[in-house]
PDB file of N, CA and C in Angstrom:
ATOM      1  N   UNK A   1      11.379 -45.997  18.945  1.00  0.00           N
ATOM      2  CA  UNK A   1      12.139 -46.725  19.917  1.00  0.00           C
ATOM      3  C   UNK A   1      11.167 -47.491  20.802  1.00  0.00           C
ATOM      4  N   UNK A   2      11.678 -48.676  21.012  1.00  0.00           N
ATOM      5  CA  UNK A   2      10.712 -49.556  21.820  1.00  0.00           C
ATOM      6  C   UNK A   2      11.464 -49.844  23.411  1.00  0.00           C
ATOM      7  N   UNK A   3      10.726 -49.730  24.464  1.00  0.00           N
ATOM      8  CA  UNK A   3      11.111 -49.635  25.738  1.00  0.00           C
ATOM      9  C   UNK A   3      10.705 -50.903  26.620  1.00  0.00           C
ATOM     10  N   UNK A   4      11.585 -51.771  27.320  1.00  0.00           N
ATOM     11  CA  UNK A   4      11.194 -52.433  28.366  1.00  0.00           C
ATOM     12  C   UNK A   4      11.776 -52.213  29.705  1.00  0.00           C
ATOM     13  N   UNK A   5      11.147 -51.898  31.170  1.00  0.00           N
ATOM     14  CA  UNK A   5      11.608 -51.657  32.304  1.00  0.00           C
ATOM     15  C   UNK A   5      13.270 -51.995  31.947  1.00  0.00           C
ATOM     16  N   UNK A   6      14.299 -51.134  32.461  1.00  0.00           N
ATOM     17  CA  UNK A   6      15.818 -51.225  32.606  1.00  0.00           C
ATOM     18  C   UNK A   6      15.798 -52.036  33.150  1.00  0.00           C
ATOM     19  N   UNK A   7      15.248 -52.690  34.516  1.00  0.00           N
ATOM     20  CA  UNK A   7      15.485 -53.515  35.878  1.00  0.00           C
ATOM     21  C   UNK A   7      16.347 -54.790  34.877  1.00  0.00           C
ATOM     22  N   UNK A   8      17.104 -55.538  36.024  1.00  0.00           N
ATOM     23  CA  UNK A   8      17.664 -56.574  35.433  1.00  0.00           C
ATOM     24  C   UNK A   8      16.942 -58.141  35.735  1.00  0.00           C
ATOM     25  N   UNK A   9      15.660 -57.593  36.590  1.00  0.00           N
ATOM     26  CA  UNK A   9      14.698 -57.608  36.904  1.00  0.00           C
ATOM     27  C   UNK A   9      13.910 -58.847  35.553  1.00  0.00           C
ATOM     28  N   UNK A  10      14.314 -58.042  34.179  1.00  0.00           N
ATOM     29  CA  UNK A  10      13.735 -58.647  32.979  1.00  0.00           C
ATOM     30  C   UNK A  10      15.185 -59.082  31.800  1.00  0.00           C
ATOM     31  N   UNK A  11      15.071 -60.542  32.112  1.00  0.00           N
ATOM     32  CA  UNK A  11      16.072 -61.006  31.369  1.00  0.00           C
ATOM     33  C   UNK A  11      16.137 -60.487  29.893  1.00  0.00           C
ATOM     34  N   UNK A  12      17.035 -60.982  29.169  1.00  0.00           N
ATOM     35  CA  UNK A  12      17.092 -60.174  27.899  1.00  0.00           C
ATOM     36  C   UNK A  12      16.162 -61.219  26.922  1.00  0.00           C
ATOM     37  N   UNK A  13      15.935 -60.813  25.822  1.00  0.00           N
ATOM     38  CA  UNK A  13      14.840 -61.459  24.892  1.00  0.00           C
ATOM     39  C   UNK A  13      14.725 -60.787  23.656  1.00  0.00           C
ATOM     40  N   UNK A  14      14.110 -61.797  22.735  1.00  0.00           N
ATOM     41  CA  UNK A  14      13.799 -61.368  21.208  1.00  0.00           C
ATOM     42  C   UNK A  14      12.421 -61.721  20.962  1.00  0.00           C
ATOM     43  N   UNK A  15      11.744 -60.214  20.722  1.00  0.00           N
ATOM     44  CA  UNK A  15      10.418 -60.344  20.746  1.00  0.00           C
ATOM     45  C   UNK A  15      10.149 -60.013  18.687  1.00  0.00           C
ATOM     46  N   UNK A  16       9.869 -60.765  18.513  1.00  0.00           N
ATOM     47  CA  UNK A  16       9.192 -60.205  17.207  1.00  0.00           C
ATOM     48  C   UNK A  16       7.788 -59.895  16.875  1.00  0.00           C
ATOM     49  N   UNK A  17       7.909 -58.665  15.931  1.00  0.00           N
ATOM     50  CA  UNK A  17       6.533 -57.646  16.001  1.00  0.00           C
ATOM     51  C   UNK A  17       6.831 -57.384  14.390  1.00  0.00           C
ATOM     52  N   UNK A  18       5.323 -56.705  14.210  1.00  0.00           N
ATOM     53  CA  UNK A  18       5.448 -55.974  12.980  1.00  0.00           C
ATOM     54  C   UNK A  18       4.650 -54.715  13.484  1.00  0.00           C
ATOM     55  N   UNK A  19       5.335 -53.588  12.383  1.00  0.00           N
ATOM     56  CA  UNK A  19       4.654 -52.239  12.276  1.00  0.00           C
ATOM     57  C   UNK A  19       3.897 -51.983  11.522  1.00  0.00           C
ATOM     58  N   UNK A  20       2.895 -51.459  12.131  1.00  0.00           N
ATOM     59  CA  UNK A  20       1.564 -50.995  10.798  1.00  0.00           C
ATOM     60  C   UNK A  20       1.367 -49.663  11.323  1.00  0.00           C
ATOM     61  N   UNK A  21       0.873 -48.473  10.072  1.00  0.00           N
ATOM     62  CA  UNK A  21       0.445 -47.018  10.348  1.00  0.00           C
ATOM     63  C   UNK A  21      -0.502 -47.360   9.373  1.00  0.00           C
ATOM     64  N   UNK A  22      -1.706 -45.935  10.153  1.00  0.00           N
ATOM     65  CA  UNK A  22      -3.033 -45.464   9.557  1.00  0.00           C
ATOM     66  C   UNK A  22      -3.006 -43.812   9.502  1.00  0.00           C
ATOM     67  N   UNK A  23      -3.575 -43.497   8.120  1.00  0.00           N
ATOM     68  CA  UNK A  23      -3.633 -41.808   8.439  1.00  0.00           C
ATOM     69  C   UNK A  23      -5.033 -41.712   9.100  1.00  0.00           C
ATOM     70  N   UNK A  24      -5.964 -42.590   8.986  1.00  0.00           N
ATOM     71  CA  UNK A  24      -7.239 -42.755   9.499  1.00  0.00           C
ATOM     72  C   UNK A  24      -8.277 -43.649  11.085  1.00  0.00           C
ATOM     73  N   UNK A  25      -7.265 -44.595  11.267  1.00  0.00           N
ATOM     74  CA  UNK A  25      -7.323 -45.018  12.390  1.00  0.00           C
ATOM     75  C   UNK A  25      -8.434 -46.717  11.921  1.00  0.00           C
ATOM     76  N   UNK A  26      -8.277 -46.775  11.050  1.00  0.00           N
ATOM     77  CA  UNK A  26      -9.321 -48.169  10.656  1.00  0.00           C
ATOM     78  C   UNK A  26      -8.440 -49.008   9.509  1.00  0.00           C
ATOM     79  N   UNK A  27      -7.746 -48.356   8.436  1.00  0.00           N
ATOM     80  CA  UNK A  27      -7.167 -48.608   7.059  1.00  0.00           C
ATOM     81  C   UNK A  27      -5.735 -48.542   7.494  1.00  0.00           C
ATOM     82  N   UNK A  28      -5.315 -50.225   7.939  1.00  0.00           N
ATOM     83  CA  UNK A  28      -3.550 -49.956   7.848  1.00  0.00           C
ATOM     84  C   UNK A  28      -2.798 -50.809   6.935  1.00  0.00           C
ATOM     85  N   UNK A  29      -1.579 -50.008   6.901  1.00  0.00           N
ATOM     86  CA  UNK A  29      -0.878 -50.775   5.767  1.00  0.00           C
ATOM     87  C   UNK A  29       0.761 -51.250   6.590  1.00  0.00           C
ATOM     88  N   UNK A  30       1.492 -51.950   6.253  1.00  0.00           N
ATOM     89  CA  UNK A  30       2.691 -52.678   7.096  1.00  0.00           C
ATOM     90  C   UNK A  30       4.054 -51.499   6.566  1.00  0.00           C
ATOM     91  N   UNK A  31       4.578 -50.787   7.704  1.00  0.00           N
ATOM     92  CA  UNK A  31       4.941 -49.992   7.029  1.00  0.00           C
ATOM     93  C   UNK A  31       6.832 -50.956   7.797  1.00  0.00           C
ATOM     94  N   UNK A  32       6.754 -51.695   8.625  1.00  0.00           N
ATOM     95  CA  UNK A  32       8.168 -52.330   8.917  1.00  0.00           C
ATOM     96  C   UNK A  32       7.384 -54.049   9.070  1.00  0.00           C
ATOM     97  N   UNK A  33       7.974 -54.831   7.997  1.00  0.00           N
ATOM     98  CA  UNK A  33       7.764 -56.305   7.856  1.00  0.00           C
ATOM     99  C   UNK A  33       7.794 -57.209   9.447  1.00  0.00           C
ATOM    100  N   UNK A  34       7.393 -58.391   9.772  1.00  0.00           N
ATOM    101  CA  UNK A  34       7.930 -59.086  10.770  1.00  0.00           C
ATOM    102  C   UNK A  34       9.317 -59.115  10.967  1.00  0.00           C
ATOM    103  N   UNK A  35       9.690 -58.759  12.223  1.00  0.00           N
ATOM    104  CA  UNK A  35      11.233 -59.411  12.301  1.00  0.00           C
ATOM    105  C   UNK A  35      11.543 -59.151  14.071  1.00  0.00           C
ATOM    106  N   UNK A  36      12.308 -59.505  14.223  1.00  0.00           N
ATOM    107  CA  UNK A  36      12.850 -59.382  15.817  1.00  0.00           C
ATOM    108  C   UNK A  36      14.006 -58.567  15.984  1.00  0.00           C
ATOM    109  N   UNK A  37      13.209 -57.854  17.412  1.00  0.00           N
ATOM    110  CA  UNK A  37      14.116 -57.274  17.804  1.00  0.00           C
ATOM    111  C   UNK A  37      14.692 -57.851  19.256  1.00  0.00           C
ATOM    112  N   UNK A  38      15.888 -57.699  19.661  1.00  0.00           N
ATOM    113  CA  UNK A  38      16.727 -58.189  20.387  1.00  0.00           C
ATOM    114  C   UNK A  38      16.680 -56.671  21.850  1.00  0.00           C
ATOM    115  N   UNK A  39      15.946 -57.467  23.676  1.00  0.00           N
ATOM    116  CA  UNK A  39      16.106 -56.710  24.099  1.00  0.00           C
ATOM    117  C   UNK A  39      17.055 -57.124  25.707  1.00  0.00           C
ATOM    118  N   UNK A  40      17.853 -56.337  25.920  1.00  0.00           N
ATOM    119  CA  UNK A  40      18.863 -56.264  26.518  1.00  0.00           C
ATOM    120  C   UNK A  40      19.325 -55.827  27.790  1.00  0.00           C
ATOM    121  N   UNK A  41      18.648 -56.092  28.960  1.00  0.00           N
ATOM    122  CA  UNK A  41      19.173 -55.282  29.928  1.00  0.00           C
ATOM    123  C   UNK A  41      20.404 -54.515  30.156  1.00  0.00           C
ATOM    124  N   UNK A  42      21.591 -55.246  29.873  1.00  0.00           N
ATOM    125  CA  UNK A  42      22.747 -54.436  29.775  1.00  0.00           C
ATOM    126  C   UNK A  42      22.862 -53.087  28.943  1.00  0.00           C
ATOM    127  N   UNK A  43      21.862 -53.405  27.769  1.00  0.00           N
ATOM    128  CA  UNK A  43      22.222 -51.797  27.072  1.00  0.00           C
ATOM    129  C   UNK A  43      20.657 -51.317  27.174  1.00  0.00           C
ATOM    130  N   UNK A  44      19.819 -51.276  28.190  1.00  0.00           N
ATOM    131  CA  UNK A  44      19.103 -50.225  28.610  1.00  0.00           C
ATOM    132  C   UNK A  44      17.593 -50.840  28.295  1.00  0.00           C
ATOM    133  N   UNK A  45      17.452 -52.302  27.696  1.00  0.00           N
ATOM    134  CA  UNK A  45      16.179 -52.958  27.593  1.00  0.00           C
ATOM    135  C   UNK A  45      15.471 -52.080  25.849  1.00  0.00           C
ATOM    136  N   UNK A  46      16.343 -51.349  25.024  1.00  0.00           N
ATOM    137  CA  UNK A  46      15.506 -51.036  24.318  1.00  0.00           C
ATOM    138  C   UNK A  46      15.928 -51.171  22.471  1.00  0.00           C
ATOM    139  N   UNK A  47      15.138 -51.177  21.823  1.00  0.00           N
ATOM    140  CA  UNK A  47      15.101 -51.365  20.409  1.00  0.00           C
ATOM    141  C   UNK A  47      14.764 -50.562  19.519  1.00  0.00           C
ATOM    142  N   UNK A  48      15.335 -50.596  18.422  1.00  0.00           N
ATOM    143  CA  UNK A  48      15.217 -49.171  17.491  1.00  0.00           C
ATOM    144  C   UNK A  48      14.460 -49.934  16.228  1.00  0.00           C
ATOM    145  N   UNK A  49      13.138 -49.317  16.059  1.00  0.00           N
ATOM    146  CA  UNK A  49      12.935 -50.182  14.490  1.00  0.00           C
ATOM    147  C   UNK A  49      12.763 -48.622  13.318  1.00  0.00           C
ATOM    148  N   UNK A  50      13.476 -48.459  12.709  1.00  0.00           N
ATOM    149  CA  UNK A  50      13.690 -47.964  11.827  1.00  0.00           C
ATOM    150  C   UNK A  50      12.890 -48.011  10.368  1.00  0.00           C
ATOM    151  N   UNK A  51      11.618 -46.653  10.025  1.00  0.00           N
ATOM    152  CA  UNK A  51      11.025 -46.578   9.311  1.00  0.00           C
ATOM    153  C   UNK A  51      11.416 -46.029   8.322  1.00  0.00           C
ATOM    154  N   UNK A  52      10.831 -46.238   6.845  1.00  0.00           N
ATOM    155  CA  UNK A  52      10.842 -45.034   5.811  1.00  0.00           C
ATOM    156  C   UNK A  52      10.147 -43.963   6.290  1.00  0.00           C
ATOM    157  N   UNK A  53      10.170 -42.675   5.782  1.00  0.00           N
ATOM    158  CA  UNK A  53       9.762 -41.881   5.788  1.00  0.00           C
ATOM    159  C   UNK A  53       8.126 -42.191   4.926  1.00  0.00           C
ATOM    160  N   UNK A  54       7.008 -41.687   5.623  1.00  0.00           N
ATOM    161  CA  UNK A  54       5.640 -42.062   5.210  1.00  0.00           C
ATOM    162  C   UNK A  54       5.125 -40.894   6.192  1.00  0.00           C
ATOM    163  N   UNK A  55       3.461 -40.502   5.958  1.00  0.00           N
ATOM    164  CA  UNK A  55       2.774 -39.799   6.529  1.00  0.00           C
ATOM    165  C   UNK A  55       2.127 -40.963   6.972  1.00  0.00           C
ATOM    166  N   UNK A  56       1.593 -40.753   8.808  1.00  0.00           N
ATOM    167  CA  UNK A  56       0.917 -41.874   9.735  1.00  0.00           C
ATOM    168  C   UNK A  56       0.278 -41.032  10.639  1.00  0.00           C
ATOM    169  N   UNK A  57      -0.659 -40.925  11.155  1.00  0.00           N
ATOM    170  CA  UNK A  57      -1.248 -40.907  11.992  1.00  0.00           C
ATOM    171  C   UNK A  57      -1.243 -41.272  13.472  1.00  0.00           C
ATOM    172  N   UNK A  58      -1.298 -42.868  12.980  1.00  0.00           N
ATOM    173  CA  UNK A  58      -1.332 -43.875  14.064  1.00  0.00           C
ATOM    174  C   UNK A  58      -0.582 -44.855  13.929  1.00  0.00           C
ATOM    175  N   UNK A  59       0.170 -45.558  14.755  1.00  0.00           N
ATOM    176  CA  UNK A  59       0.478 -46.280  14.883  1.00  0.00           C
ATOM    177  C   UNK A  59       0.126 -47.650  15.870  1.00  0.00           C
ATOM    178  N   UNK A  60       0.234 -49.027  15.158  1.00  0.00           N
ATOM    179  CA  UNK A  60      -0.039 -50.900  15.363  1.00  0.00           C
ATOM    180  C   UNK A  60       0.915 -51.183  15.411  1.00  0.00           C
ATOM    181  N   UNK A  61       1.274 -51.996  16.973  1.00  0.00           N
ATOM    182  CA  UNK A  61       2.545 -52.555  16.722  1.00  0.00           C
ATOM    183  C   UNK A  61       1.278 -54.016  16.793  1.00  0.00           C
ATOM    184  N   UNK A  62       2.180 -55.394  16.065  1.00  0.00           N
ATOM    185  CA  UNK A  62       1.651 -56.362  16.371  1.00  0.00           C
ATOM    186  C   UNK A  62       2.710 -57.599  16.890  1.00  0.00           C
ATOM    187  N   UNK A  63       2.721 -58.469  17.939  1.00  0.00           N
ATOM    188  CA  UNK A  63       3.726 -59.288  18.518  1.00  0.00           C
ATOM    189  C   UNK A  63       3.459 -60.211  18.105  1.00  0.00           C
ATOM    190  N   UNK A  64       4.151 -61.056  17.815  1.00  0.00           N
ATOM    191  CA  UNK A  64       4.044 -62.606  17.412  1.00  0.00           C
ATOM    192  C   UNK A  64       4.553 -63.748  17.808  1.00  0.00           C
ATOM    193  N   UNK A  65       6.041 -63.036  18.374  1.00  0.00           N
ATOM    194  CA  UNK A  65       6.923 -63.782  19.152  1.00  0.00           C
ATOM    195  C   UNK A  65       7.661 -63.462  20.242  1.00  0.00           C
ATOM    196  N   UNK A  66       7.795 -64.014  21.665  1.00  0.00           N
ATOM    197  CA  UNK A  66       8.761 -63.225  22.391  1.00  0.00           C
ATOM    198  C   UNK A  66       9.680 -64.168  23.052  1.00  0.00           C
ATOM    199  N   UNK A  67      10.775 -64.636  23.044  1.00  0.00           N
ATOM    200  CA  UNK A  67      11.683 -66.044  23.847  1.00  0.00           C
ATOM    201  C   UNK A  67      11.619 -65.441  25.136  1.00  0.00           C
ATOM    202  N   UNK A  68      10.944 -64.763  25.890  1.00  0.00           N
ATOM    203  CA  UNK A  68      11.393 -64.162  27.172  1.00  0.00           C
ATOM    204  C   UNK A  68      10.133 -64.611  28.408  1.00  0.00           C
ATOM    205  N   UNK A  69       8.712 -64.529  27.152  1.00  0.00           N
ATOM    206  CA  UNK A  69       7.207 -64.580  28.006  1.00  0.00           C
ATOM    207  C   UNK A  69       6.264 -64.547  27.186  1.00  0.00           C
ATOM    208  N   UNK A  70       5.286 -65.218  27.669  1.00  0.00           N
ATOM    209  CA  UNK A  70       4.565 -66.267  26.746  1.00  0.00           C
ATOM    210  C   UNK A  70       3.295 -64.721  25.683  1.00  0.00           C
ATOM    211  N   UNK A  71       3.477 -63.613  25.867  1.00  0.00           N
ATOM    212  CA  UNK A  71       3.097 -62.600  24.945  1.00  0.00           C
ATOM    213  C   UNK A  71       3.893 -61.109  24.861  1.00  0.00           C
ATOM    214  N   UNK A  72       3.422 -60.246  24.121  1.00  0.00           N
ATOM    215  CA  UNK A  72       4.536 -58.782  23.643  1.00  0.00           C
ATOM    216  C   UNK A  72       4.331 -58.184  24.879  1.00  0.00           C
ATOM    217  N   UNK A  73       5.343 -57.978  25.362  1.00  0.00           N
ATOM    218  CA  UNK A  73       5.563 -56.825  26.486  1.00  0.00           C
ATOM    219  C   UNK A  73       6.128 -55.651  25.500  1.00  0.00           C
ATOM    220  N   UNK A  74       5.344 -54.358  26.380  1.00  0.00           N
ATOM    221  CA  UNK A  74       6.331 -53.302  25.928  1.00  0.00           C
ATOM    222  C   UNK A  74       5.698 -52.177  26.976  1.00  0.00           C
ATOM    223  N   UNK A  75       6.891 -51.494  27.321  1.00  0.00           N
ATOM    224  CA  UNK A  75       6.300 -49.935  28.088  1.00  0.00           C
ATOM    225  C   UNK A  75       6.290 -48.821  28.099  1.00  0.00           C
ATOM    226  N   UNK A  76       6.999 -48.793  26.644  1.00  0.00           N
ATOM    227  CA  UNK A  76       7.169 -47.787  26.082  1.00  0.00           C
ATOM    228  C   UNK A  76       7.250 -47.184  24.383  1.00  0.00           C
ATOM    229  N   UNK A  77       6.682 -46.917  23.801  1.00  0.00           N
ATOM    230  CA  UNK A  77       6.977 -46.538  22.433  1.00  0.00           C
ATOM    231  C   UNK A  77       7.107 -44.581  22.278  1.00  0.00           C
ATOM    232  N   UNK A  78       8.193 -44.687  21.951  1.00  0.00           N
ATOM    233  CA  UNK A  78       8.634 -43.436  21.088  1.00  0.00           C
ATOM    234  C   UNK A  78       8.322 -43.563  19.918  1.00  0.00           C
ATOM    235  N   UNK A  79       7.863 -42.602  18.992  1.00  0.00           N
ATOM    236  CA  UNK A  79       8.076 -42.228  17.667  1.00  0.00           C
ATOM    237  C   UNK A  79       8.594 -40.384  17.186  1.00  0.00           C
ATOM    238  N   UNK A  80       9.145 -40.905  16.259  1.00  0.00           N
ATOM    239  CA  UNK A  80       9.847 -39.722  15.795  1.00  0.00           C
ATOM    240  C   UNK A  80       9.798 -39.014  14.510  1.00  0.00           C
ATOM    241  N   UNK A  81       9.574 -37.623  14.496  1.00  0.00           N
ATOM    242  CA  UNK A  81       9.253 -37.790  12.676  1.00  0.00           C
ATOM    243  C   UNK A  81      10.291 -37.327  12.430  1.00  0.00           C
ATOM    244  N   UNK A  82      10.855 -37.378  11.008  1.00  0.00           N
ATOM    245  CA  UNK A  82      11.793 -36.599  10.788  1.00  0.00           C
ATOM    246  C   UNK A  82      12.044 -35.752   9.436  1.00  0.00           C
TER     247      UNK A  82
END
């Protein structure tokens, strides 16, 4: 789950990122493609990017795009195994 301050403070926006994991911390591979996620003050500023199941270590987020500010904001990342 990806987190930006609730405040309304931060208009809503579509930031696009990609996900990369390492079991090693040097060697990564793209484990969620480019794409955008959509973030929302009204429903709590946050985004769900949804992995396969893989063994990771670490996790790269990388930003590429954001319509909101001129680079990736984020203040929060959850991950979850399952």
């Amino acid at each position: 789950m990806l987190k930006l301050p609730p405040s309304t403070d931060w208009g809503a926006r579509t930031q696009t990122l990609t996900v990369q994991g390492s079991t090693n911390g040097s060697s990564f591979s793209t484990l969620k493609s480019e794409a955008g996620y959509r973030f929302d003050p009204a429903s709590g500023n946050t985004a769900t990017v949804s992995l396969s199941p893989t063994s990771t270590r670490y996790l790269r987020l990388s930003f590429t795009g954001n319509t909101g500010w001129p680079a990736g904001q984020l203040s929060e990342l959850e991950a979850y195994a399952s």
